[in-house]
N, C-alpha and C. Protein backbone atom coordinates (compact mmCIF):
# COMPACT_ATOMS: atom_id res chain seq x y z
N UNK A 1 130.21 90.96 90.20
CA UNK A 1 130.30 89.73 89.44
C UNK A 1 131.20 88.74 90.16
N UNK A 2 130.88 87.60 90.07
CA UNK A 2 131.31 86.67 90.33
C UNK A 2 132.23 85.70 89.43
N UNK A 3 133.56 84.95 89.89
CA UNK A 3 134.61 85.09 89.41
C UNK A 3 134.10 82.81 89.56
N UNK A 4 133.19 82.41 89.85
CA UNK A 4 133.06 80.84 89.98
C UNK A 4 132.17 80.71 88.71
N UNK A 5 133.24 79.36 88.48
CA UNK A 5 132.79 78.78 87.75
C UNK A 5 131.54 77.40 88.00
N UNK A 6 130.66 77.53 86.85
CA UNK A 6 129.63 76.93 87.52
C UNK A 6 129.31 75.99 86.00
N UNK A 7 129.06 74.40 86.48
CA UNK A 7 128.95 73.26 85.62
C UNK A 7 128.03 73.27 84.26
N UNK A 8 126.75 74.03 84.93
CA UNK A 8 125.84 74.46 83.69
C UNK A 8 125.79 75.83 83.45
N UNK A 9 126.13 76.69 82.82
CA UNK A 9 126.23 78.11 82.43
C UNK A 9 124.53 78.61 82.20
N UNK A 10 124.12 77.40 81.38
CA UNK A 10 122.78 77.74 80.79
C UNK A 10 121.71 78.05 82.04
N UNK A 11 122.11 77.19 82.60
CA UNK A 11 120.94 77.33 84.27
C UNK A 11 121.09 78.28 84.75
N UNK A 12 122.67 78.56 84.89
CA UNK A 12 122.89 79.85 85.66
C UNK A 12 122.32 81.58 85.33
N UNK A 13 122.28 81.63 84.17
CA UNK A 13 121.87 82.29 83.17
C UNK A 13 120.92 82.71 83.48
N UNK A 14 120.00 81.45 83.68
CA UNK A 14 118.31 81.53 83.27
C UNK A 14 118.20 81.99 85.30
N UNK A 15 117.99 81.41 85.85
CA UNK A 15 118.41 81.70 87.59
C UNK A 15 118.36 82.92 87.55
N UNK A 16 119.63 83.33 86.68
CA UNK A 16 120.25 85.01 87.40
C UNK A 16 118.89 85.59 86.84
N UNK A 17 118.54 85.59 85.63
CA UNK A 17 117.45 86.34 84.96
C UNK A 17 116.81 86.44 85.76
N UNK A 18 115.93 85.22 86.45
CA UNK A 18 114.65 84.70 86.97
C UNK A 18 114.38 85.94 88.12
N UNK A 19 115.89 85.43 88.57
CA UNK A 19 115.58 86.59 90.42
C UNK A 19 115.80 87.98 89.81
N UNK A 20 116.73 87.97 89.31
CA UNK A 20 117.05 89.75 88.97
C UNK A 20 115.34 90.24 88.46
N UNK A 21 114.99 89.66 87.46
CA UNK A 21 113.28 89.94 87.41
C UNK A 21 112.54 90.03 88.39
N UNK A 22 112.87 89.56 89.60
CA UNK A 22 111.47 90.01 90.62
C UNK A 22 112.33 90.40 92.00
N UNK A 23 113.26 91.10 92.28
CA UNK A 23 114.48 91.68 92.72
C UNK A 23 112.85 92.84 93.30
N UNK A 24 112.84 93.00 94.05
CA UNK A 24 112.30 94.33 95.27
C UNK A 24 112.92 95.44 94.51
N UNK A 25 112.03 96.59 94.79
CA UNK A 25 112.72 98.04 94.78
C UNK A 25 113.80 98.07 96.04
N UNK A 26 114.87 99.23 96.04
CA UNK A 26 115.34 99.68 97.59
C UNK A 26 114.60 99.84 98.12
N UNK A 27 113.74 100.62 98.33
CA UNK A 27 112.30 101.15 98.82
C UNK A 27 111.61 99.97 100.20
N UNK A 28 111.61 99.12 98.98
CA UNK A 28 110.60 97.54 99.51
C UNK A 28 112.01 97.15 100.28
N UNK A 29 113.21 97.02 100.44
CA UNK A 29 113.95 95.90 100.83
C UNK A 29 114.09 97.03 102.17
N UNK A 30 114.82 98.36 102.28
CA UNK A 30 114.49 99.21 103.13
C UNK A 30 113.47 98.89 104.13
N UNK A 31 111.79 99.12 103.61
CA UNK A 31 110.69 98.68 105.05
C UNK A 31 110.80 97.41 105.19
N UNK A 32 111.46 96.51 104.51
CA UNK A 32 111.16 94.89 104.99
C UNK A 32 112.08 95.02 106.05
N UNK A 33 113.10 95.20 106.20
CA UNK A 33 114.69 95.51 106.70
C UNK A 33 113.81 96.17 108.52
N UNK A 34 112.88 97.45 107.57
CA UNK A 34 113.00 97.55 108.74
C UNK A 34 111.95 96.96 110.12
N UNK A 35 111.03 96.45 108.97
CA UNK A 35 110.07 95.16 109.88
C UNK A 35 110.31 94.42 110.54
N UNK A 36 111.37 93.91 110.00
CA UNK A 36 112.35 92.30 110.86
C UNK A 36 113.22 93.22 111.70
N UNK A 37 113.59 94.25 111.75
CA UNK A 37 114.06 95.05 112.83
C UNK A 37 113.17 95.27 113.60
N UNK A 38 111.92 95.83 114.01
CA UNK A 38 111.01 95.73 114.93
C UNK A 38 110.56 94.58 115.20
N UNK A 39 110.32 93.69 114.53
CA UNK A 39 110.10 91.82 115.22
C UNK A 39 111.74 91.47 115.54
N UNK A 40 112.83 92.09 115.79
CA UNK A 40 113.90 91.79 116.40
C UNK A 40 114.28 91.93 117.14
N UNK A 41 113.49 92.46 118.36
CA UNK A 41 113.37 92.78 120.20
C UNK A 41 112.52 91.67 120.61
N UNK A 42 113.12 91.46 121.48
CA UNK A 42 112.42 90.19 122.59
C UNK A 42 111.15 90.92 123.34
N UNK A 43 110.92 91.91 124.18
CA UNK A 43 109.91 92.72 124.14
C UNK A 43 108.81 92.81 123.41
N UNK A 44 109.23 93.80 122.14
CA UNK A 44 108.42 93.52 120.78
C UNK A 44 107.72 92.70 120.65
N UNK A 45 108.28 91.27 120.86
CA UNK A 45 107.79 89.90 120.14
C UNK A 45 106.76 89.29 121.28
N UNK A 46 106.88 89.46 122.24
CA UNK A 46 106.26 89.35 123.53
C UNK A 46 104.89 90.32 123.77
N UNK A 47 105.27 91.36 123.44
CA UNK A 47 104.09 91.83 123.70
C UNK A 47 103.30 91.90 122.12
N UNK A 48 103.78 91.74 120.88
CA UNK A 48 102.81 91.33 119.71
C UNK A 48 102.49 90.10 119.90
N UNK A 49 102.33 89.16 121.12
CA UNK A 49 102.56 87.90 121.08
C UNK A 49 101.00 87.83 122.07
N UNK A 50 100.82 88.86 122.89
CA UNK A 50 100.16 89.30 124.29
C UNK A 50 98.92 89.30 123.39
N UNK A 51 99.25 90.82 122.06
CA UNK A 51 98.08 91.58 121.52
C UNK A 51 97.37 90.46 120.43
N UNK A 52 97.86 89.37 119.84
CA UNK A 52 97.47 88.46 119.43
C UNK A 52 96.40 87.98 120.33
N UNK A 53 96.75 87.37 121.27
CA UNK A 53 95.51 86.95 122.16
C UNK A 53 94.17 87.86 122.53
N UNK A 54 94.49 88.81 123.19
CA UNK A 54 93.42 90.07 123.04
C UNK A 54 93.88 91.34 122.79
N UNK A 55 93.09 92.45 122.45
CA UNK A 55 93.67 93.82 122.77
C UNK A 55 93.72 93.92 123.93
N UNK A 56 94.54 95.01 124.50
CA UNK A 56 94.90 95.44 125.64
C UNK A 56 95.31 96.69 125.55
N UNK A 57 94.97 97.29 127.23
CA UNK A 57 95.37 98.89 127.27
C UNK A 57 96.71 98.63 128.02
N UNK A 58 97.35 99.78 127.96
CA UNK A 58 98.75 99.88 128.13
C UNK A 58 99.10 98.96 129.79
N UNK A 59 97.95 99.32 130.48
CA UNK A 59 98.70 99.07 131.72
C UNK A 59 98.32 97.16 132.02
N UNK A 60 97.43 97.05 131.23
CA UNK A 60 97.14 95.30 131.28
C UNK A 60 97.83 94.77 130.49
N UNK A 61 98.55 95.39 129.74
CA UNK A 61 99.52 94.68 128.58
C UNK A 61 100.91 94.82 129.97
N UNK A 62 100.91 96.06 130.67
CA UNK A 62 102.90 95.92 131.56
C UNK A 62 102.12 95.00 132.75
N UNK A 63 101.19 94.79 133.02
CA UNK A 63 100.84 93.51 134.16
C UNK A 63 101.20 92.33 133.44
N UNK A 64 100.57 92.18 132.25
CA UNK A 64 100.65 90.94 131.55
C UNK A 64 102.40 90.80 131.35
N UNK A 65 103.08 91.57 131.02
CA UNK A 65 104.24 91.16 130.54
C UNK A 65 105.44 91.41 132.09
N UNK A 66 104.68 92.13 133.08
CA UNK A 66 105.69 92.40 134.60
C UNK A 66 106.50 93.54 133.54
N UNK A 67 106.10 94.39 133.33
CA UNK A 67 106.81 95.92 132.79
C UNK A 67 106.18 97.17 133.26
N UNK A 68 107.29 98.12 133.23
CA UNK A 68 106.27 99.12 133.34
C UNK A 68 105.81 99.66 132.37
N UNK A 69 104.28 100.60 133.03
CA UNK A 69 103.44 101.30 131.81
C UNK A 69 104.51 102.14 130.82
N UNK A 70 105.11 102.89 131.18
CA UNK A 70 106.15 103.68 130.42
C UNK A 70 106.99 103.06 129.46
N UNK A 71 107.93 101.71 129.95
CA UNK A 71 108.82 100.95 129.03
C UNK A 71 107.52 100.30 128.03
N UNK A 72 106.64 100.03 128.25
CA UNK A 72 105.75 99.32 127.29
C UNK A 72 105.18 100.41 126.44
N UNK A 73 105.28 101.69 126.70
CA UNK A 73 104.36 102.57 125.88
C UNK A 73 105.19 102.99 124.97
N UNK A 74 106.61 103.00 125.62
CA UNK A 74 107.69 103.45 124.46
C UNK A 74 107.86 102.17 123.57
N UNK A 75 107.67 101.09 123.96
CA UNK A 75 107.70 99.89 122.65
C UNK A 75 106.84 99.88 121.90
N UNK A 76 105.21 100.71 122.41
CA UNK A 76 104.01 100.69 121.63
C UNK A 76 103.97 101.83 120.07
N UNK A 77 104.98 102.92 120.52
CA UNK A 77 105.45 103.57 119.26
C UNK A 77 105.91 103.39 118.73
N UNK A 78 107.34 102.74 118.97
CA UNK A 78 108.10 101.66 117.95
C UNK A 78 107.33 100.91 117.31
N UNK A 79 106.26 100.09 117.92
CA UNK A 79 105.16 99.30 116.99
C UNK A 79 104.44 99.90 115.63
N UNK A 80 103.95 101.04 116.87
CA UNK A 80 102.64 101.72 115.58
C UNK A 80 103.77 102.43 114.90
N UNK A 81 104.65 102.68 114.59
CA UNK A 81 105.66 103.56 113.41
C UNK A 81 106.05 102.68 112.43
N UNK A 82 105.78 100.53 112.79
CA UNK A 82 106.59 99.79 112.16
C UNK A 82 104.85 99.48 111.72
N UNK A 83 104.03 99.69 111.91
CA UNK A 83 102.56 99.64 111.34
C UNK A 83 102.12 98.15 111.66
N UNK A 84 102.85 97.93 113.02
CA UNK A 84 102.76 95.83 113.36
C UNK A 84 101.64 96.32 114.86
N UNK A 85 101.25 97.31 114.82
CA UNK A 85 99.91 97.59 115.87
C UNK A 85 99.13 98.93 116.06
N UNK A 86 98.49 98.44 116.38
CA UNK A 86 96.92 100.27 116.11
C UNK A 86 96.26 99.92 117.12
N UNK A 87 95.92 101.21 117.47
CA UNK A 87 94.85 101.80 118.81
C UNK A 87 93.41 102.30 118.47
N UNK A 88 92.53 101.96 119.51
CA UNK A 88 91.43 102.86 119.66
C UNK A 88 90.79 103.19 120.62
N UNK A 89 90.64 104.61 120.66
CA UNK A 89 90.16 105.14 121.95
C UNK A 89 88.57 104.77 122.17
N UNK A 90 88.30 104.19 124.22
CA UNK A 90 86.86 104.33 124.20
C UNK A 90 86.99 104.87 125.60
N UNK A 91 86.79 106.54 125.26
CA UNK A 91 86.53 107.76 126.54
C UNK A 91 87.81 107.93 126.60
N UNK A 92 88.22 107.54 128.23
CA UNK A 92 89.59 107.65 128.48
C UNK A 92 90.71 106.81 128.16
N UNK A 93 90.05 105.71 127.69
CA UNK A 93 91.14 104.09 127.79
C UNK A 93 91.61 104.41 126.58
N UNK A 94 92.60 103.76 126.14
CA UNK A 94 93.50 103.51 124.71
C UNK A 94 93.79 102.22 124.60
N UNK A 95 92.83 101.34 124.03
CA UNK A 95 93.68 99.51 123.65
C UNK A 95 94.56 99.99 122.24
N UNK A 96 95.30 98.31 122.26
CA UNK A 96 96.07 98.27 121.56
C UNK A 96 95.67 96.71 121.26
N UNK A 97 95.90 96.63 119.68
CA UNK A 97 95.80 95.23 118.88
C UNK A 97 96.85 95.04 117.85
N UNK A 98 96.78 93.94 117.38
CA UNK A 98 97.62 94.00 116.23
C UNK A 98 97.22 94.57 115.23
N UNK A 99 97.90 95.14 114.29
CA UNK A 99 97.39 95.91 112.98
C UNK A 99 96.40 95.50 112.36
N UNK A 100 96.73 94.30 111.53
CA UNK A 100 95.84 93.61 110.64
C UNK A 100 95.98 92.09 111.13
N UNK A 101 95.74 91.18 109.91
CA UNK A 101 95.81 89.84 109.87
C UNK A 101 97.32 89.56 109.35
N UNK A 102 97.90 90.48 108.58
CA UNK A 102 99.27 90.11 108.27
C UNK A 102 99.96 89.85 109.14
N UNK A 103 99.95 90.71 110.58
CA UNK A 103 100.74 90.75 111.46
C UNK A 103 100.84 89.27 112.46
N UNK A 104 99.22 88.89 112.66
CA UNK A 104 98.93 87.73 113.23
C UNK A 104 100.03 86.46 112.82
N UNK A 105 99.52 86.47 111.04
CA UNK A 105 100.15 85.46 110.28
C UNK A 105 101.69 85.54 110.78
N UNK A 106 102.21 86.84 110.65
CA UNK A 106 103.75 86.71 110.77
C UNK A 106 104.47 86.01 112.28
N UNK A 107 103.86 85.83 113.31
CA UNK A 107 103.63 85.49 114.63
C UNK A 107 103.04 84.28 114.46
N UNK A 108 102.22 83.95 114.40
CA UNK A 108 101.53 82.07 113.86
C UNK A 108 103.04 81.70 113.54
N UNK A 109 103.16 82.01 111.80
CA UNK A 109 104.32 81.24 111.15
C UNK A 109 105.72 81.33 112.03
N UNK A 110 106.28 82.21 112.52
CA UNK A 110 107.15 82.51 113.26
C UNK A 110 107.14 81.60 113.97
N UNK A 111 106.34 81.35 115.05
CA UNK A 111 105.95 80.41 116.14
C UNK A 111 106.05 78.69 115.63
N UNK A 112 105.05 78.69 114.49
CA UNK A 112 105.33 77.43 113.98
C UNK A 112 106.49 76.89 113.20
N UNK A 113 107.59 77.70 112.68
CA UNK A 113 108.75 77.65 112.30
C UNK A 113 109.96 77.20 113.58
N UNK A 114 110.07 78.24 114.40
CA UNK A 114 111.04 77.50 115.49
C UNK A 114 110.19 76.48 116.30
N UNK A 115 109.04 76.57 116.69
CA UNK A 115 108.53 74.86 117.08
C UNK A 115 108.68 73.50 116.39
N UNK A 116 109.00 73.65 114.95
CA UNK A 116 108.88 73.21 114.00
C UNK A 116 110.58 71.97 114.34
N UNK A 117 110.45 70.75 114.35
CA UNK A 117 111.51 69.55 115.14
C UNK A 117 112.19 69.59 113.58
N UNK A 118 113.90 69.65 113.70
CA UNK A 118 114.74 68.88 112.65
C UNK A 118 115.53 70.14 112.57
C-alpha cells in the first residue's frame, strides 16, 4: 500500500479496481517475462528479423547474419523453447520460420515503434 495522497480518492478507487480486475495470472506474467527475454538479444532479434523475410536453413540463416552454423543453432533452441520459431524437415535440410503471425506482428510493431520520430 501506498502511503500518497491523491486529489480524487473516488478515481483512484475505481482505477485500482479496474486493473486489479484484469491483473494476469503469475503464470501469464512469468511467459510474458520470459518472451521479452528472448526478444532481448541482439542476435535473437536479427535473426527473427532474417526468418521474417524467408525461412531459412541453419547455414543460410549464419551466411545471412556472418555467424557460425553452431552459434546460430544454439540461438535456434532458445527460439523454439520461447515458441517465437518452428522447423520443418524436407529429407536432409531443416528450415526455420517464424512460429506464427503473432511473432511477425511483434517484429512489424517493434520496428515501427523505434522508427516511429518524437
Amino acid at each position: 500500500m501506498s502511503n500518497i495522497a491523491c486529489g480524487n480518492t473516488e478515481q483512484h478507487v475505481e482505477n485500482v479496481d479496474r486493473v486489479r480486475g484484469q491483473m494476469l495470472t503469475e503464470r501469464d506474467f512469468l511467459f510474458l517475462a520470459e518472451l521479452f527475454k528472448a526478444l532481448g538479444d541482439y542476435t535473437r532479434v536479427r535473426m527473427l528479423y532474417a526468418l521474417s523475410i524467408n525461412e531459412l536453413c541453419v547455414c543460410a540463416l549464419a551466411e545471412v547474419l556472418d555467424m557460425s552454423p553452431s552459434a546460430i543453432s544454439h540461438q535456434l533452441r532458445l527460439l523454439r523453447a520461447a515458441r517465437l520459431v518452428r522447423y520443418r524437415k524436407d529429407g536432409k535440410n531443416v528450415y526455420y520460420t517464424l512460429d506464427d503471425d503473432h511473432v511477425r506482428a511483434l517484429i512489424v510493431q517493434g520496428l515501427d515503434h523505434v522508427r516511429e520520430e518524437g
